[in-house]
N, C-alpha and C. Protein backbone atom coordinates (compact mmCIF):
# COMPACT_ATOMS: atom_id res chain seq x y z
N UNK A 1 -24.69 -20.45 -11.80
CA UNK A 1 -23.28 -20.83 -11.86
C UNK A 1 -23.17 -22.34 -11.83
N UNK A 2 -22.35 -23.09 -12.93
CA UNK A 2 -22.31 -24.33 -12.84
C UNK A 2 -20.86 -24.86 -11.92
N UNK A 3 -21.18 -25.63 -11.40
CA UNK A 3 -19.98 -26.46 -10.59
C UNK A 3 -20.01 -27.97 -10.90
N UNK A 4 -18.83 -28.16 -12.10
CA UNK A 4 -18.50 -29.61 -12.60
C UNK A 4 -18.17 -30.14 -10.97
N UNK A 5 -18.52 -31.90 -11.93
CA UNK A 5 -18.48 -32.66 -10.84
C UNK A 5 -16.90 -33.07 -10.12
N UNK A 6 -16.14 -32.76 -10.95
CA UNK A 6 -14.81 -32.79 -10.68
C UNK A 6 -14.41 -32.12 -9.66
N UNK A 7 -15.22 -31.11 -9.08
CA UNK A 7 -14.96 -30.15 -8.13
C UNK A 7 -15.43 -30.76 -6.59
N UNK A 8 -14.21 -30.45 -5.48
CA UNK A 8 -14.84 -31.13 -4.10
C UNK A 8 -15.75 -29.93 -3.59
N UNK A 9 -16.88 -29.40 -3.76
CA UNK A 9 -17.26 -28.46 -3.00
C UNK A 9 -18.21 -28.74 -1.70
N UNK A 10 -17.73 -27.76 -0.89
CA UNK A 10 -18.62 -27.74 0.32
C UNK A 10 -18.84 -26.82 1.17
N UNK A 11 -19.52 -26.72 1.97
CA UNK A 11 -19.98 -25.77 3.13
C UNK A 11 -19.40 -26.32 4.36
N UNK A 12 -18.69 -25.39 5.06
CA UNK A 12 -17.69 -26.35 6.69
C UNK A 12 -17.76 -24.67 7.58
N UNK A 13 -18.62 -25.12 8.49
CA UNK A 13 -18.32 -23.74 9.33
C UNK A 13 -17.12 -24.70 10.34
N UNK A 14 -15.83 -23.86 10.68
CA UNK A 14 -15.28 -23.97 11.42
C UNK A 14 -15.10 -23.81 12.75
N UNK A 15 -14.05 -24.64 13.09
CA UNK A 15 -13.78 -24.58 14.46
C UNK A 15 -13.42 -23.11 15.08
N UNK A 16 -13.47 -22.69 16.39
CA UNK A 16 -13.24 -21.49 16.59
C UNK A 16 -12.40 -20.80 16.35
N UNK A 17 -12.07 -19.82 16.00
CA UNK A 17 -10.68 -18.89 15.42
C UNK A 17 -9.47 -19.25 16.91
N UNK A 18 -8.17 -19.73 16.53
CA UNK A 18 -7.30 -19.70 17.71
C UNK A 18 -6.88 -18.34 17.85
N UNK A 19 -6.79 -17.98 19.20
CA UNK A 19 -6.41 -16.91 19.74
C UNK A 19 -5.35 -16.25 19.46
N UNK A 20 -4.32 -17.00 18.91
CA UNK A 20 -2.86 -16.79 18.36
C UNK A 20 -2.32 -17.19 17.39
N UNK A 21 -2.10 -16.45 16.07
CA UNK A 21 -1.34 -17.59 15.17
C UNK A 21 -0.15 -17.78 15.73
N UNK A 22 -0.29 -19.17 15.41
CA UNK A 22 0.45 -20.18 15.66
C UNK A 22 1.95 -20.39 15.03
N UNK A 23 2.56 -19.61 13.88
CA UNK A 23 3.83 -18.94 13.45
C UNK A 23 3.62 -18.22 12.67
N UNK A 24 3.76 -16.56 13.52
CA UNK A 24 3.46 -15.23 12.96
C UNK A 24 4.40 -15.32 11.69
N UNK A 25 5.58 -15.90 12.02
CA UNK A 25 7.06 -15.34 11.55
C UNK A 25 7.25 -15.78 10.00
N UNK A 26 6.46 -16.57 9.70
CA UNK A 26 6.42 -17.30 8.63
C UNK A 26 6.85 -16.56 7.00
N UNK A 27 8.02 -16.99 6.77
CA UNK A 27 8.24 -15.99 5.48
C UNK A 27 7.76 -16.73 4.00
N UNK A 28 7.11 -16.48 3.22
CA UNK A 28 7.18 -16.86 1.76
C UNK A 28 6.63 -16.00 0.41
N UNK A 29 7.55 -16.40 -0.31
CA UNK A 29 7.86 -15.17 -1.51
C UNK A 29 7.09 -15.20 -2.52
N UNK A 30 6.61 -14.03 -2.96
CA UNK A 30 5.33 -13.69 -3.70
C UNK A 30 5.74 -14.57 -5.06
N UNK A 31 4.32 -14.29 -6.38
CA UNK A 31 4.59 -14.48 -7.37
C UNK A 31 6.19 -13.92 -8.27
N UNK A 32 6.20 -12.66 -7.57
CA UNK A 32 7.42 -11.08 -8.06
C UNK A 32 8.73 -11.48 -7.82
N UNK A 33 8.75 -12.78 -6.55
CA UNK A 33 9.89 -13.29 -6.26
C UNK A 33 10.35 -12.58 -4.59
N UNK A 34 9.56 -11.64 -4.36
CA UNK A 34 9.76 -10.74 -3.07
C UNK A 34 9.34 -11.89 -1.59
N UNK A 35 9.85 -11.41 -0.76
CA UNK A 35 9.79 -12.62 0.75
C UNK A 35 8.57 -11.52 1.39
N UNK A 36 7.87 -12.38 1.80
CA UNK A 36 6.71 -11.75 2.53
C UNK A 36 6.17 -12.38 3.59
N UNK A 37 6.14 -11.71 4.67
CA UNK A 37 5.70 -11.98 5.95
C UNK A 37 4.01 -11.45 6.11
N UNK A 38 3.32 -12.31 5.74
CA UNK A 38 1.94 -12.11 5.59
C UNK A 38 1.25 -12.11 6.95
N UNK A 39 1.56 -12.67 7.72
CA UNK A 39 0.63 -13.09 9.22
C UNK A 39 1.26 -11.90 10.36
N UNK A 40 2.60 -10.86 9.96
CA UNK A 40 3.25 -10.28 10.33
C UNK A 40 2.50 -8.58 9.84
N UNK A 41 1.70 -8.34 11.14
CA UNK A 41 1.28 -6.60 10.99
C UNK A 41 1.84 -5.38 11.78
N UNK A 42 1.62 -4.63 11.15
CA UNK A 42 2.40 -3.64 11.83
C UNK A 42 0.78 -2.62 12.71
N UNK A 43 0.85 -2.52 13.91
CA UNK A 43 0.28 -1.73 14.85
C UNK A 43 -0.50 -0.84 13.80
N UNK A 44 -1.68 -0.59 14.55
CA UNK A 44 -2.52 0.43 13.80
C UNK A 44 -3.06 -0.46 12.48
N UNK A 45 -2.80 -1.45 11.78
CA UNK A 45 -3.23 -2.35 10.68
C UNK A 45 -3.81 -3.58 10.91
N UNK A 46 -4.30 -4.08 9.05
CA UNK A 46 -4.67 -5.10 9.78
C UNK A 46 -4.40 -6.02 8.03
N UNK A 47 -4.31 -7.11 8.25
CA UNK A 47 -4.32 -7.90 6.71
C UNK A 47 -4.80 -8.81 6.68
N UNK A 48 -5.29 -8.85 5.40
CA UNK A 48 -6.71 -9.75 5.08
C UNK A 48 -5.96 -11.21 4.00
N UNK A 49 -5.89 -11.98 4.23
CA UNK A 49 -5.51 -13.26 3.34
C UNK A 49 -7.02 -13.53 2.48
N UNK A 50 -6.85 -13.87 1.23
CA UNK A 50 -7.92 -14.50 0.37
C UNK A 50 -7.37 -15.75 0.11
N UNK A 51 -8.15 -16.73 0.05
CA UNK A 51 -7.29 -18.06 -0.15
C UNK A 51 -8.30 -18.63 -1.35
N UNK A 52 -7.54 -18.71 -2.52
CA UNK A 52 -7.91 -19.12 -4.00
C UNK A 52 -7.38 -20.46 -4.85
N UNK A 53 -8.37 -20.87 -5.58
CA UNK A 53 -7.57 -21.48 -6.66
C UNK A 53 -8.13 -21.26 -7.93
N UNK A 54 -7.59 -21.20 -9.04
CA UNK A 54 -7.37 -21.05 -10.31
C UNK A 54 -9.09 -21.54 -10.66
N UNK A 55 -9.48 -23.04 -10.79
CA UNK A 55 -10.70 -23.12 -10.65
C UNK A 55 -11.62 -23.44 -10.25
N UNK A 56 -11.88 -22.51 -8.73
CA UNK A 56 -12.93 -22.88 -8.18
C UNK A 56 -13.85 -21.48 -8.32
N UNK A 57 -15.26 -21.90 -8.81
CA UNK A 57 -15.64 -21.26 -9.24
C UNK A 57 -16.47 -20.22 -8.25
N UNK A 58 -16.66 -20.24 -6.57
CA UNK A 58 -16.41 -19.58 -6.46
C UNK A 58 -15.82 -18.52 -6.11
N UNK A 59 -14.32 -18.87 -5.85
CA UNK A 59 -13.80 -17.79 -5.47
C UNK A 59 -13.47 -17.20 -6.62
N UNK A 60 -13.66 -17.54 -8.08
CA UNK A 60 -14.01 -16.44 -9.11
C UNK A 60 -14.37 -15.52 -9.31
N UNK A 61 -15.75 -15.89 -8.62
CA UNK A 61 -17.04 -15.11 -8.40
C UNK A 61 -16.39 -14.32 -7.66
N UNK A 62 -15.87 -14.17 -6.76
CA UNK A 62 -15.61 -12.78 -6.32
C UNK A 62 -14.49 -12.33 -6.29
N UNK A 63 -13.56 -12.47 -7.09
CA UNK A 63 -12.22 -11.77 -7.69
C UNK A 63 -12.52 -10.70 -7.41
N UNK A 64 -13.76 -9.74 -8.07
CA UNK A 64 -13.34 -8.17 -7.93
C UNK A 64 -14.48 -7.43 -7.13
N UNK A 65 -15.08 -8.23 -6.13
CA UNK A 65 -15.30 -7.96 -4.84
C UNK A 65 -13.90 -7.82 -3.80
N UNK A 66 -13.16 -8.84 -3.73
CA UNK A 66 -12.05 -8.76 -3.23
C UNK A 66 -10.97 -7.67 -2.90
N UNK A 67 -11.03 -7.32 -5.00
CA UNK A 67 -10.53 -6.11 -5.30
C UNK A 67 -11.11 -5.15 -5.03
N UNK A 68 -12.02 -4.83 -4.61
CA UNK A 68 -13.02 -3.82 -4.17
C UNK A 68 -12.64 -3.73 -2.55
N UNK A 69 -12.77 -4.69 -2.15
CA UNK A 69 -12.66 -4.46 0.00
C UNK A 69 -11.25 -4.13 0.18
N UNK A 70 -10.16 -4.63 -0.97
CA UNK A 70 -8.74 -4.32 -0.29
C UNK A 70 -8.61 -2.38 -1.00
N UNK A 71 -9.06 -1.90 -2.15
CA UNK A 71 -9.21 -0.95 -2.26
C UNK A 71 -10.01 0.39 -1.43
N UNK A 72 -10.61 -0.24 -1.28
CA UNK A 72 -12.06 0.42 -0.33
C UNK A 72 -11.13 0.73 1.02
N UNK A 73 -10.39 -0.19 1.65
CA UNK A 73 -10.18 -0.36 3.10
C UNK A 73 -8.57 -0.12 3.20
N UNK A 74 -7.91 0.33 1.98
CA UNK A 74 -6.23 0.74 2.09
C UNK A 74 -5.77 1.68 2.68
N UNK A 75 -6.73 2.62 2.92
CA UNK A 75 -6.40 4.39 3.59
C UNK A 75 -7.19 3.97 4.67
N UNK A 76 -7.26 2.69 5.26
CA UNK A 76 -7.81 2.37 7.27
C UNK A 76 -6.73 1.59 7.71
N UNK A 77 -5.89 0.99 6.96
CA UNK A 77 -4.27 0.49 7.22
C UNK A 77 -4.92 -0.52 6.36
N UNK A 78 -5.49 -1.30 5.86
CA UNK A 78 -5.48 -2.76 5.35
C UNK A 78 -4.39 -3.41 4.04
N UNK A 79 -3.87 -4.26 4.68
CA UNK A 79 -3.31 -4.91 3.51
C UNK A 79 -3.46 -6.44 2.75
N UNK A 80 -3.41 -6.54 2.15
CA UNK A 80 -4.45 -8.15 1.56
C UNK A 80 -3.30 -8.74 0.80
N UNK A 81 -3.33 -10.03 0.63
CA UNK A 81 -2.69 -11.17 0.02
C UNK A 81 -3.80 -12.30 -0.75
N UNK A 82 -3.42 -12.58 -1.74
CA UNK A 82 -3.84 -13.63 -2.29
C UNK A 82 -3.16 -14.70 -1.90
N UNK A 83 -4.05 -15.70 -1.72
CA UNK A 83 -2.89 -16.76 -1.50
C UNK A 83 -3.47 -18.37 -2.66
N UNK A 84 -3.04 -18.92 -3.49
CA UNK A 84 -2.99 -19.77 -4.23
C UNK A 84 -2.60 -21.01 -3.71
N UNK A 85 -3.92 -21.98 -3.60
CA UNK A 85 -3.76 -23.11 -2.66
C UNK A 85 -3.01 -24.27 -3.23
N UNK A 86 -2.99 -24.23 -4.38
CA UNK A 86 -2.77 -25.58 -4.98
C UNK A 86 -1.25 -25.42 -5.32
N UNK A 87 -0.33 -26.38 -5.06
CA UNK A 87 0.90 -26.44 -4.93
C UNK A 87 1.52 -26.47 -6.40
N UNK A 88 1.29 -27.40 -7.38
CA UNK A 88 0.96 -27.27 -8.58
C UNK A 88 0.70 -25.87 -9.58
N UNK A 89 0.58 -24.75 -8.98
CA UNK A 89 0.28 -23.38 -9.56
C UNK A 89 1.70 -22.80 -9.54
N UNK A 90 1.92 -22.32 -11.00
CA UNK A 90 3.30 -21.79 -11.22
C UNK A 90 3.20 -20.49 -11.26
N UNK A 91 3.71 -19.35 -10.88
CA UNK A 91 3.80 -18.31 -10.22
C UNK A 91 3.14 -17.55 -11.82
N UNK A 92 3.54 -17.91 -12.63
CA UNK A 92 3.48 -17.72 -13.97
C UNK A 92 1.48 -17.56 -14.23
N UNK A 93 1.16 -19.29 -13.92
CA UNK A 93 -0.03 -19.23 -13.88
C UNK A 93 -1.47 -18.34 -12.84
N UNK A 94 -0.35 -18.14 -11.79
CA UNK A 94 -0.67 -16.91 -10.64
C UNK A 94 -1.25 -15.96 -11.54
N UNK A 95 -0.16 -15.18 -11.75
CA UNK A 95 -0.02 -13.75 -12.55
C UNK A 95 -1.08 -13.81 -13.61
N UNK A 96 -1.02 -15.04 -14.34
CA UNK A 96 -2.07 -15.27 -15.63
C UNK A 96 -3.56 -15.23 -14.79
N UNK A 97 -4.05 -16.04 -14.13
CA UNK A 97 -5.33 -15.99 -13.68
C UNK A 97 -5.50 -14.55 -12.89
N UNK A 98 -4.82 -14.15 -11.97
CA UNK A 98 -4.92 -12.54 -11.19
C UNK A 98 -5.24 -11.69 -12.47
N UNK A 99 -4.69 -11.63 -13.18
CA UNK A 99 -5.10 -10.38 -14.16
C UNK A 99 -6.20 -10.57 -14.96
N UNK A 100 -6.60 -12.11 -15.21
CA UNK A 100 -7.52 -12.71 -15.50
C UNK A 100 -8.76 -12.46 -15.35
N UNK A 101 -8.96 -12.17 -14.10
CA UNK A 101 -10.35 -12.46 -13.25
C UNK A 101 -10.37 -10.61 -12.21
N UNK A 102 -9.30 -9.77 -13.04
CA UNK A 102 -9.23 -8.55 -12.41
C UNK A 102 -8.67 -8.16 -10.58
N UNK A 103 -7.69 -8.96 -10.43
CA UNK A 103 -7.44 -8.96 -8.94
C UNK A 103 -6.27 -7.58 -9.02
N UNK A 104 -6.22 -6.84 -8.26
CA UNK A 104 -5.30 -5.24 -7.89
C UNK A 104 -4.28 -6.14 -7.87
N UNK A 105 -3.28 -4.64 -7.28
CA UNK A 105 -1.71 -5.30 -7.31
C UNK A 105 -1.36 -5.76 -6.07
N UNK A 106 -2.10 -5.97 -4.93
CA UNK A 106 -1.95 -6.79 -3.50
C UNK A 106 -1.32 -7.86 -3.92
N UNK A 107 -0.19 -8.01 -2.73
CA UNK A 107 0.39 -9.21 -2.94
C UNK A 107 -0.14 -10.48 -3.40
N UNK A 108 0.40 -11.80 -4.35
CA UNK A 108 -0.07 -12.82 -4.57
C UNK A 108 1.15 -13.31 -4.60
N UNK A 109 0.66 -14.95 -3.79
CA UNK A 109 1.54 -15.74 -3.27
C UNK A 109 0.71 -17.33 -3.81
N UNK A 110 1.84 -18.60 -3.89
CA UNK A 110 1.44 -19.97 -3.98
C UNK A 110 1.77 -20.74 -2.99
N UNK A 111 1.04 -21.23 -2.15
CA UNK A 111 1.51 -22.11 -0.88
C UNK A 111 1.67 -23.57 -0.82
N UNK A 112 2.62 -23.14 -1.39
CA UNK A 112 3.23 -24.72 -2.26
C UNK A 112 3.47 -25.65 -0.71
N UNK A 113 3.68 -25.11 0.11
CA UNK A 113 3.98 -26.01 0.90
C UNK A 113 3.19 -26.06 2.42
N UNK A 114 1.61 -25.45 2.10
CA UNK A 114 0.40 -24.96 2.85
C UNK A 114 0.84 -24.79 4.77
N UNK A 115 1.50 -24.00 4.37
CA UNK A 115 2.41 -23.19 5.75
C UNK A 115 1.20 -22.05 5.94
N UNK A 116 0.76 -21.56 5.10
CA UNK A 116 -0.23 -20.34 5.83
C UNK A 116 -1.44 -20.58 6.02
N UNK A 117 -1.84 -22.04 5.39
CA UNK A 117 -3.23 -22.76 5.21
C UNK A 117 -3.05 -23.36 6.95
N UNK A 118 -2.07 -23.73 7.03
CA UNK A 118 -1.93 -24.83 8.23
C UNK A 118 -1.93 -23.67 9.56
N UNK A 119 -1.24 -22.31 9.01
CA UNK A 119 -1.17 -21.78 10.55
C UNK A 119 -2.88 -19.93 10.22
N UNK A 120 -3.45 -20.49 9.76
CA UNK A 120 -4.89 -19.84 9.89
C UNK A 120 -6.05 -20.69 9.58
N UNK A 121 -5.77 -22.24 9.43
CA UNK A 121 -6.76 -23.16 9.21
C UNK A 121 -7.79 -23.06 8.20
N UNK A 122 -7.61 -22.42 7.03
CA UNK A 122 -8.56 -22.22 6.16
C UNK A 122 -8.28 -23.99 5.40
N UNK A 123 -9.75 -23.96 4.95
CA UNK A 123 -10.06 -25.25 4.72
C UNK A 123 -10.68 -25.12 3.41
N UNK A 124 -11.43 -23.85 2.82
CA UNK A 124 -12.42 -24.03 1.38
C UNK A 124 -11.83 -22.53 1.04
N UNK A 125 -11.82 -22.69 -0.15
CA UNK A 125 -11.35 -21.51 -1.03
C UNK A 125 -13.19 -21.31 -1.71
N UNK A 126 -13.47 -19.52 -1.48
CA UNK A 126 -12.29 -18.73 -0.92
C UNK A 126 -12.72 -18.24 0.63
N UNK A 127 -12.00 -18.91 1.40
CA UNK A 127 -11.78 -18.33 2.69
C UNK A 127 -11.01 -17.03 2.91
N UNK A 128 -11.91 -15.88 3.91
CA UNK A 128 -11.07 -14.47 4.02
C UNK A 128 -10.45 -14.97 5.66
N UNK A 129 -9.15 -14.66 5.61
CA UNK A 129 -8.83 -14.72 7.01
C UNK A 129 -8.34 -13.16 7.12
N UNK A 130 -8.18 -12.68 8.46
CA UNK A 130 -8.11 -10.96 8.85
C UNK A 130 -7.59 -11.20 10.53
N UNK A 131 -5.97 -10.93 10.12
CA UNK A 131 -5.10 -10.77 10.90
C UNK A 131 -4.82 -9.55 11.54
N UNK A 132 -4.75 -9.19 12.97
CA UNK A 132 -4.73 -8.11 13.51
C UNK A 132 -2.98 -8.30 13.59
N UNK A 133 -2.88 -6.88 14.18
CA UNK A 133 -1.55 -6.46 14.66
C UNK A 133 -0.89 -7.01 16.21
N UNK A 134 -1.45 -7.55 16.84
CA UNK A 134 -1.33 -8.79 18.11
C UNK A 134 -1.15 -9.98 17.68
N UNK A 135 -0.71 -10.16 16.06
CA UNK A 135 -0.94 -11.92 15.90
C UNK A 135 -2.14 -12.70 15.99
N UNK A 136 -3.05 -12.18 16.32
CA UNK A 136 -4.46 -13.17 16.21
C UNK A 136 -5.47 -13.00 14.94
N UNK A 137 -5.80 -13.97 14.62
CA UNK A 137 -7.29 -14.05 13.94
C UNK A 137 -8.14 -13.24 13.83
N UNK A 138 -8.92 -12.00 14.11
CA UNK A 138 -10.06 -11.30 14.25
C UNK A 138 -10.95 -12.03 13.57
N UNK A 139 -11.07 -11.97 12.26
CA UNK A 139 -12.08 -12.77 11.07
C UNK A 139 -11.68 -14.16 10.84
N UNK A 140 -12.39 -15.32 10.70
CA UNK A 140 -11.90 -16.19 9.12
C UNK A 140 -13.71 -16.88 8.78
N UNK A 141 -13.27 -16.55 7.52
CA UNK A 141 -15.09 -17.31 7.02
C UNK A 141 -15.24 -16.58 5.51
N UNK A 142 -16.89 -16.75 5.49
CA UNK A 142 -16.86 -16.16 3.69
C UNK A 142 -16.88 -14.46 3.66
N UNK A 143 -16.59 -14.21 2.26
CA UNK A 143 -17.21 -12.83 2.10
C UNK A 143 -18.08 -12.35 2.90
N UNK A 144 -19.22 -12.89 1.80
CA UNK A 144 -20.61 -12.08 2.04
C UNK A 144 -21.51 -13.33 2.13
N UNK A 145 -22.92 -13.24 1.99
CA UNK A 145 -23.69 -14.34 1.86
C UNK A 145 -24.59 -14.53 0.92
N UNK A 146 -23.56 -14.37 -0.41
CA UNK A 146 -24.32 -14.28 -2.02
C UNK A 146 -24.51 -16.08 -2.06
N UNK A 147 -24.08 -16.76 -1.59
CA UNK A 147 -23.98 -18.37 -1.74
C UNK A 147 -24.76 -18.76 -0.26
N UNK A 148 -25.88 -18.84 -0.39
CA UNK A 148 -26.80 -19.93 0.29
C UNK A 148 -26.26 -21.03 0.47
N UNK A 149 -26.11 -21.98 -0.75
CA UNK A 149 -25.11 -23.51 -0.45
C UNK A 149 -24.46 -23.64 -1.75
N UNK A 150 -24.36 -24.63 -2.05
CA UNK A 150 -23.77 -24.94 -3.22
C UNK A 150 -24.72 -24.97 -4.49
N UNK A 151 -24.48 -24.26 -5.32
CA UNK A 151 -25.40 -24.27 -6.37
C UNK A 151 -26.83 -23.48 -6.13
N UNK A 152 -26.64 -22.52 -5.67
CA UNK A 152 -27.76 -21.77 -4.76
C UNK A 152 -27.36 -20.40 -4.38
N UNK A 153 -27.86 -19.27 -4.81
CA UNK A 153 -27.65 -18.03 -4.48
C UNK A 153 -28.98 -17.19 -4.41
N UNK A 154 -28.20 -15.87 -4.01
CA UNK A 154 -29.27 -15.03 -3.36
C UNK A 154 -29.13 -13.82 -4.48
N UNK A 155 -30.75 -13.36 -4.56
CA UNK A 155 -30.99 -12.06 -5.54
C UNK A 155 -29.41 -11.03 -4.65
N UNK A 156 -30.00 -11.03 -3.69
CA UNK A 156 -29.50 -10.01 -2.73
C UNK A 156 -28.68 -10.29 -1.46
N UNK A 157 -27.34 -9.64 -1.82
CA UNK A 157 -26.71 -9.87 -0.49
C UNK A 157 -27.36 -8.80 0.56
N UNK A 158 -27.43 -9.62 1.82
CA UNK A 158 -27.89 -9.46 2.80
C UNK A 158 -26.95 -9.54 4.07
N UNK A 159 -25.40 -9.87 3.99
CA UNK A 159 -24.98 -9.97 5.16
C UNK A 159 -23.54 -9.93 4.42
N UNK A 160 -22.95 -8.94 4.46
CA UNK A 160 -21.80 -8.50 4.29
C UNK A 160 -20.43 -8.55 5.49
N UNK A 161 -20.35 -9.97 5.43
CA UNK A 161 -20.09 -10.24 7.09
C UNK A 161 -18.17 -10.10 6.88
N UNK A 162 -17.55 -10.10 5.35
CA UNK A 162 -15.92 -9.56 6.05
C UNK A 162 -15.74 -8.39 5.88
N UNK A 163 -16.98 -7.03 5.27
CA UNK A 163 -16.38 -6.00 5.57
C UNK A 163 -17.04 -5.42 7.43
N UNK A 164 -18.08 -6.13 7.41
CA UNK A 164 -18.07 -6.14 9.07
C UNK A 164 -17.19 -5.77 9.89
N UNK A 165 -16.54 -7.01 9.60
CA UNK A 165 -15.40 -7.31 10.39
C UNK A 165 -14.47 -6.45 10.61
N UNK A 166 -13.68 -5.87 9.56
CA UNK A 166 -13.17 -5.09 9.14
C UNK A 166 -13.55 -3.75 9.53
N UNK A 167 -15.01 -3.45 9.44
CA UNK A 167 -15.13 -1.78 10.00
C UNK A 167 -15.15 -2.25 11.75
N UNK A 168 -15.38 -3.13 12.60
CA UNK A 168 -15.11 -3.67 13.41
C UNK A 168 -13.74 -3.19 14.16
N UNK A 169 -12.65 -4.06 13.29
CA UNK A 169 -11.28 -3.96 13.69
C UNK A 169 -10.90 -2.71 13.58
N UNK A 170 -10.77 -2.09 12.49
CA UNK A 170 -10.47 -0.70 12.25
C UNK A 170 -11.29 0.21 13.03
N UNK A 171 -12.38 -0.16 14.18
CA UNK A 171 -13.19 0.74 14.72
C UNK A 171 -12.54 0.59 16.43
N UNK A 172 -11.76 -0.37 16.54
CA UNK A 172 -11.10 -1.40 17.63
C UNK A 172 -12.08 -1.34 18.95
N UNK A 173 -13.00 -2.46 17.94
CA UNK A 173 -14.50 -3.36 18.57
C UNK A 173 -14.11 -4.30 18.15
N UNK A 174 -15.20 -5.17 19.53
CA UNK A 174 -14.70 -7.06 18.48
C UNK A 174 -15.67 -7.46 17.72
N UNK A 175 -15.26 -8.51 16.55
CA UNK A 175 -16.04 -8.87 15.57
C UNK A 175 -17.30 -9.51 16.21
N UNK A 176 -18.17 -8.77 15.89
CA UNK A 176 -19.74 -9.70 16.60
C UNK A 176 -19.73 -10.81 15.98
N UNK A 177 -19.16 -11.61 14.51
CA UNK A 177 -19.18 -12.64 13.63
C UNK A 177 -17.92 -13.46 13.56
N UNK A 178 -16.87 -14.24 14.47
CA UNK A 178 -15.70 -13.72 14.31
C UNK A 178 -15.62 -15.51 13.30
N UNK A 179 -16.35 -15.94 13.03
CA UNK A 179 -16.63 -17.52 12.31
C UNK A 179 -17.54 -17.33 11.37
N UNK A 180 -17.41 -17.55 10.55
CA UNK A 180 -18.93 -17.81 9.47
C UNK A 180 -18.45 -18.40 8.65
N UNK A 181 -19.53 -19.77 8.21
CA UNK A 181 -19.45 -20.45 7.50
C UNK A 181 -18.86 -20.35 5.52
N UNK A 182 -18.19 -21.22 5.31
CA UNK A 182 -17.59 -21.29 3.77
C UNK A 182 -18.64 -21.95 2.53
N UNK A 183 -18.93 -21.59 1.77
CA UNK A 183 -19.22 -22.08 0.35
C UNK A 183 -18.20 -22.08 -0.45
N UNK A 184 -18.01 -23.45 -0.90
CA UNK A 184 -16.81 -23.40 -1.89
C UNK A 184 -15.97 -24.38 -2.08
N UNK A 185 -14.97 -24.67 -2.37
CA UNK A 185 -14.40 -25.16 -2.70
C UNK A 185 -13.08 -25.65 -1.74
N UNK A 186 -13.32 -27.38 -1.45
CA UNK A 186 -12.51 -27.93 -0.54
C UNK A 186 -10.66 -27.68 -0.61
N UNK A 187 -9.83 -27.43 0.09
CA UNK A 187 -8.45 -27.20 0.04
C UNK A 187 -7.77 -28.76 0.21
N UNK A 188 -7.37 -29.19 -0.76
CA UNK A 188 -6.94 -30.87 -0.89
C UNK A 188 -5.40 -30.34 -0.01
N UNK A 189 -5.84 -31.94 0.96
CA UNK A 189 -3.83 -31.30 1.70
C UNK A 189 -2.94 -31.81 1.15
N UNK A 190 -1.49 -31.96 1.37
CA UNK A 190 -0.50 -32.01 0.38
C UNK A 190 -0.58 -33.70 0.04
N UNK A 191 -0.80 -34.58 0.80
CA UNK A 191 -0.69 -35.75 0.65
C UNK A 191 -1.68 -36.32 -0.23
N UNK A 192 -2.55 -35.46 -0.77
CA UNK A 192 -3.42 -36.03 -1.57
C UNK A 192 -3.39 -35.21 -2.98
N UNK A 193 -2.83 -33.85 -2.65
CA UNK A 193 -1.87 -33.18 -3.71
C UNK A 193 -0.92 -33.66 -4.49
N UNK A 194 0.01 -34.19 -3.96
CA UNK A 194 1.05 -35.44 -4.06
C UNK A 194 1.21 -36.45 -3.65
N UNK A 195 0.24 -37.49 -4.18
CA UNK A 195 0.15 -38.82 -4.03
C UNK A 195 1.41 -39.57 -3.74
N UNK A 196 2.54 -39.08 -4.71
CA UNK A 196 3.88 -39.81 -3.94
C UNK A 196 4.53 -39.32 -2.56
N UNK A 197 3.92 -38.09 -2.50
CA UNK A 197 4.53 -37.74 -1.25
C UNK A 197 5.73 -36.67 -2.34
N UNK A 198 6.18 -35.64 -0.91
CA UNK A 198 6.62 -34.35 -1.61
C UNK A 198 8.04 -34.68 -1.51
């Protein structure tokens, strides 16, 4: 897989998952035009955020892995969101790349104004974050561990660490992994998004 140089990519294991998001309540409206309370679960569930952009190559790479864990895991309560980092992405261009790259009909959203980036701290696309029904974090980190580093992969995945998680939560055990490191592609914040300022 090639990664032009134009691209900020990197590897950032994060800081520890906070115990609480920090504003559950947070409303913003899909590509469809619908208001959605993404960080907001209902008991017995759990929802998984993917955090994407158009081209980073790899959260390409796993478009229909994605589509695979939110299918796989819909009849255990799970519900998933796309979320589109770059402010600049017109709901239009959403819809065009999702069908693109084979993503289901789970919600997709543009966080034009990185309100859900800021209150689950994802930093590299594509980051999975996996919100329980208490408002907290359970998961945030990569998929799987097909990406060694940048420009570097494995014959064989070997550590399938967000459906872990996931048979984890839905098993209501705690994540033995609840951090793991990102390959991918840096999330530019708004001020460098919009050089003039928004």
């Amino acid at each position: 897989m090639k990664f032009p140089a134009a691209f900020a990519i990197g590897t950032i294991l994060l800081a520890a998952a906070p115990a609480t998001i920090r504003q559950p309540s947070i409303a913003i409206r899909d590509i469809d035009g619908v208001k959605r309370e993404p960080l907001r679960v209902a008991p017995g569930h759990a929802e998984a955020l993917f955090f994407v952009t158009e081209d980073c190559p790899v959260s390409n790479y796993y478009s229909r892995e994605i589509r695979r864990i939110c299918e796989d895991y819909a009849h255990r309560g799970l519900g998933c969101s796309l979320v589109y980092v770059d402010p600049a992405t017109t709901d239009e261009k959403a819809r065009k790349h999702a069908a693109e790259y084979g993503h289901g009909a789970y919600a997709k959203m543009v966080d034009r104004e990185h309100v859900l980036i800021d209150a689950t701290q994802a930093a590299i696309t594509p980051t999975a974050v996996v919100i329980r029904s208490d408002e907290t974090i359970a998961y945030r980190g990569r998929i799987d561990n097909f990406f060694a580093a940048i420009g570097k992969s494995r014959r064989v995945v070997t550590e399938h660490d967000l459906r872990d998680a996931l048979d984890a939560v839905f098993a209501g055990k705690p994540v033995a992994k609840p951090e793991t490191p990102v390959v991918g592609c840096y999330i530019d914040d708004l001020t460098h998004a919009h050089p003039t300022g928004r």
